[in-house]
Protein backbone atom coordinates (compact mmCIF):
# COMPACT_ATOMS: atom_id res chain seq x y z
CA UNK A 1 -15.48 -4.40 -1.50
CA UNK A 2 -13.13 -6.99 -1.44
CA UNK A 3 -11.14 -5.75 -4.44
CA UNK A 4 -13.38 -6.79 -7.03
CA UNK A 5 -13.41 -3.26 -8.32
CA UNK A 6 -9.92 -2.98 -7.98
CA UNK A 7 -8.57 -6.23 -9.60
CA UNK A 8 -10.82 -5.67 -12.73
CA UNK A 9 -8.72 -2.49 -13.47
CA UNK A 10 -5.79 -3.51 -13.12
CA UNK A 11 -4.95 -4.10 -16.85
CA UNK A 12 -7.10 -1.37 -17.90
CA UNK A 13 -4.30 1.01 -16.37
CA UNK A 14 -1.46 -0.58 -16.91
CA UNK A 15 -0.26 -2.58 -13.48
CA UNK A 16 2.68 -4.30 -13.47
CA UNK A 17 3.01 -6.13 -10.59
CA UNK A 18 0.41 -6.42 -7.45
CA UNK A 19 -0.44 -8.38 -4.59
CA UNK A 20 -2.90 -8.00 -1.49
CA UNK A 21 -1.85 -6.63 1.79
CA UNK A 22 -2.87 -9.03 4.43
CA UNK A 23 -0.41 -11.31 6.84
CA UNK A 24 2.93 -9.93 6.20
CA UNK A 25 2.34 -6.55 6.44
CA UNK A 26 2.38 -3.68 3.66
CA UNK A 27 6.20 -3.71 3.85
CA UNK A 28 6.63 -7.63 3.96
CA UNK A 29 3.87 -7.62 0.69
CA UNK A 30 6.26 -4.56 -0.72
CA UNK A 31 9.41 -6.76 -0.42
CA UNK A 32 7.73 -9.52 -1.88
CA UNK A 33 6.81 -7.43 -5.05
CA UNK A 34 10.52 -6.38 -5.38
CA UNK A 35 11.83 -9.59 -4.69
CA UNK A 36 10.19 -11.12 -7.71
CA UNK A 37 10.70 -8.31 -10.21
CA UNK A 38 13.29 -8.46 -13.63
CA UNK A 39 14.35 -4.86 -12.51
CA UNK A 40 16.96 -4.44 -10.09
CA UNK A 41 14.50 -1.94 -8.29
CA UNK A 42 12.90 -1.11 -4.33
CA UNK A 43 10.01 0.45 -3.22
CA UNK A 44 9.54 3.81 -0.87
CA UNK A 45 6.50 3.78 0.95
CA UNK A 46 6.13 7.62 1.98
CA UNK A 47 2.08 7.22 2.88
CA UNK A 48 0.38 4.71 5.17
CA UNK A 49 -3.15 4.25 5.62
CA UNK A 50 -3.73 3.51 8.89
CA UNK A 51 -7.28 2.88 10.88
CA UNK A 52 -7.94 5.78 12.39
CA UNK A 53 -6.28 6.61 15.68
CA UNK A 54 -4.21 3.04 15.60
CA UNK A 55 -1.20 5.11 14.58
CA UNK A 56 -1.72 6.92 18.31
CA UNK A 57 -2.29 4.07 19.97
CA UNK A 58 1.22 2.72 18.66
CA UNK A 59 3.02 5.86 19.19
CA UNK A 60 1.51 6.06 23.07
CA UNK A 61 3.17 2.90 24.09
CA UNK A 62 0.44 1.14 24.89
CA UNK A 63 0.76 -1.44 21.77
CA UNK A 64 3.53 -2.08 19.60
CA UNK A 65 1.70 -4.04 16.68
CA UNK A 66 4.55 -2.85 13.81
CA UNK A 67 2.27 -0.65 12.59
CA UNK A 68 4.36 2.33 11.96
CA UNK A 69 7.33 0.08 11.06
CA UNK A 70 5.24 -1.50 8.08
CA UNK A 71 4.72 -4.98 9.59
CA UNK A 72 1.17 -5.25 11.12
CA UNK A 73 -0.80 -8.47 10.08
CA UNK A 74 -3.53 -7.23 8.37
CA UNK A 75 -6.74 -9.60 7.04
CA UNK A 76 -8.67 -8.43 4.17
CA UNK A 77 -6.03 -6.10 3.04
CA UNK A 78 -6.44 -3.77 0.09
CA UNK A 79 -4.63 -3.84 -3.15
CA UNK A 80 -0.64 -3.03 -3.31
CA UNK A 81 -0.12 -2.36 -7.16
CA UNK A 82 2.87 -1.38 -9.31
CA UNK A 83 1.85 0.99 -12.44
CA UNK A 84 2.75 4.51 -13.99
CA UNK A 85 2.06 7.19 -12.13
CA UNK A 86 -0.27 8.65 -14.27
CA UNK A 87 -1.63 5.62 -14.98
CA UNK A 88 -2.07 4.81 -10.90
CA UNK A 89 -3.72 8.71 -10.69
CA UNK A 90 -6.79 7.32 -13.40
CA UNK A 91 -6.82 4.21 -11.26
CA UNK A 92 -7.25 5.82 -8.16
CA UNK A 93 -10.11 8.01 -9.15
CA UNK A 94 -12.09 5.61 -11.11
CA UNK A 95 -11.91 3.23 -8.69
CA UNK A 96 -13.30 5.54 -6.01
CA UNK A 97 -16.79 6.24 -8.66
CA UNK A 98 -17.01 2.76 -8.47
CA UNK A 99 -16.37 2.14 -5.02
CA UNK A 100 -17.22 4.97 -3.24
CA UNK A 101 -14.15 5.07 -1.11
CA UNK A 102 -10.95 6.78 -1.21
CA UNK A 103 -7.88 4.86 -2.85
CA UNK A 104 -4.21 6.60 -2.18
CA UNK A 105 -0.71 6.01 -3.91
CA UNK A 106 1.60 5.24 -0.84
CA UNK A 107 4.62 5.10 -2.61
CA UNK A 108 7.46 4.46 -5.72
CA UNK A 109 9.11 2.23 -7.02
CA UNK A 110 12.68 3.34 -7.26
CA UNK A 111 16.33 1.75 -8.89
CA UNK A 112 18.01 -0.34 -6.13
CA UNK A 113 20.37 -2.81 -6.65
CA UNK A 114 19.48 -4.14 -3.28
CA UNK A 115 16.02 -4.74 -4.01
CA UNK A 116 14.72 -3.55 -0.79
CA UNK A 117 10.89 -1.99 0.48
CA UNK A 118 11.49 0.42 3.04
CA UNK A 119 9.39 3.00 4.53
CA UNK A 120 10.59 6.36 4.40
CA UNK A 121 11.43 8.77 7.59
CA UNK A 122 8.76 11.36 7.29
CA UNK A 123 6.03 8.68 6.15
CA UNK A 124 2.81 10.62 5.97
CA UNK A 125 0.10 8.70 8.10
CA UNK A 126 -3.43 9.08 6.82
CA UNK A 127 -6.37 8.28 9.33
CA UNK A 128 -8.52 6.69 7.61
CA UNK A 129 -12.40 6.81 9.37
CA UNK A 130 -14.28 3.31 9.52
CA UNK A 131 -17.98 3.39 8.62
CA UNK A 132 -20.41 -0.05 9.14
């Protein structure tokens, strides 16, 4: 997939602002965003698509690879993109007829005079299944 899908529609629905999540993590890419914005604003991640069962693996102990904590080196990453609501809800589904696979909102952008990404307490993990 490599985001070809998803980099076309960016305009289309309105993005503001959007970068790909690869060696700094989805909260290091989210501070990044709100780093360089005109807006005093931050970002709440509340969902985190996670491999399947890597989320267990971190919480057992075994591993601590920052998962949870939003700083997990990823390569390849997907798309992290600032737009409407509304607008991101369009995005999401056509981008899934196109792809075939599931896109999510993980979070909102939100006023913050300290400009800072955070992920939230009660961030929802979603498993999501690998196929090949």
């Amino acid at each position: 997939r490599l985001n070809r899908h998803g980099g076309a529609l960016m305009v289309k629905h309105n993005a503001h602002a959007g970068t790909d999540v690869t060696g700094f993590g989805i909260l290091g890419h989210a501070q990044n965003l709100m780093d360089n914005q005109e807006a005093e604003v931050g970002m709440e991640i509340c969902s985190l698509p996670c491999i399947a069962d890597t989320a267990e693996v971190e919480r057992s102990g075994v591993l601590d690879f920052r998962l949870l904590k939003g700083y997990s080196a990823e390569t390849s990453g997907g798309l992290m993109i600032c737009m409407p609501e509304e607008d991101a809800k369009a995005y999401c589904r056509e981008l899934e007829e196109l792809d075939g696979e599931p896109s999510w909102i993980i979070g909102k952008v939100v006023a913050d005079a300290d400009r800072k990404a955070r992920i939230v307490a009660d961030v929802k993990v979603i498993e999501v299944e690998m196929t090949c």
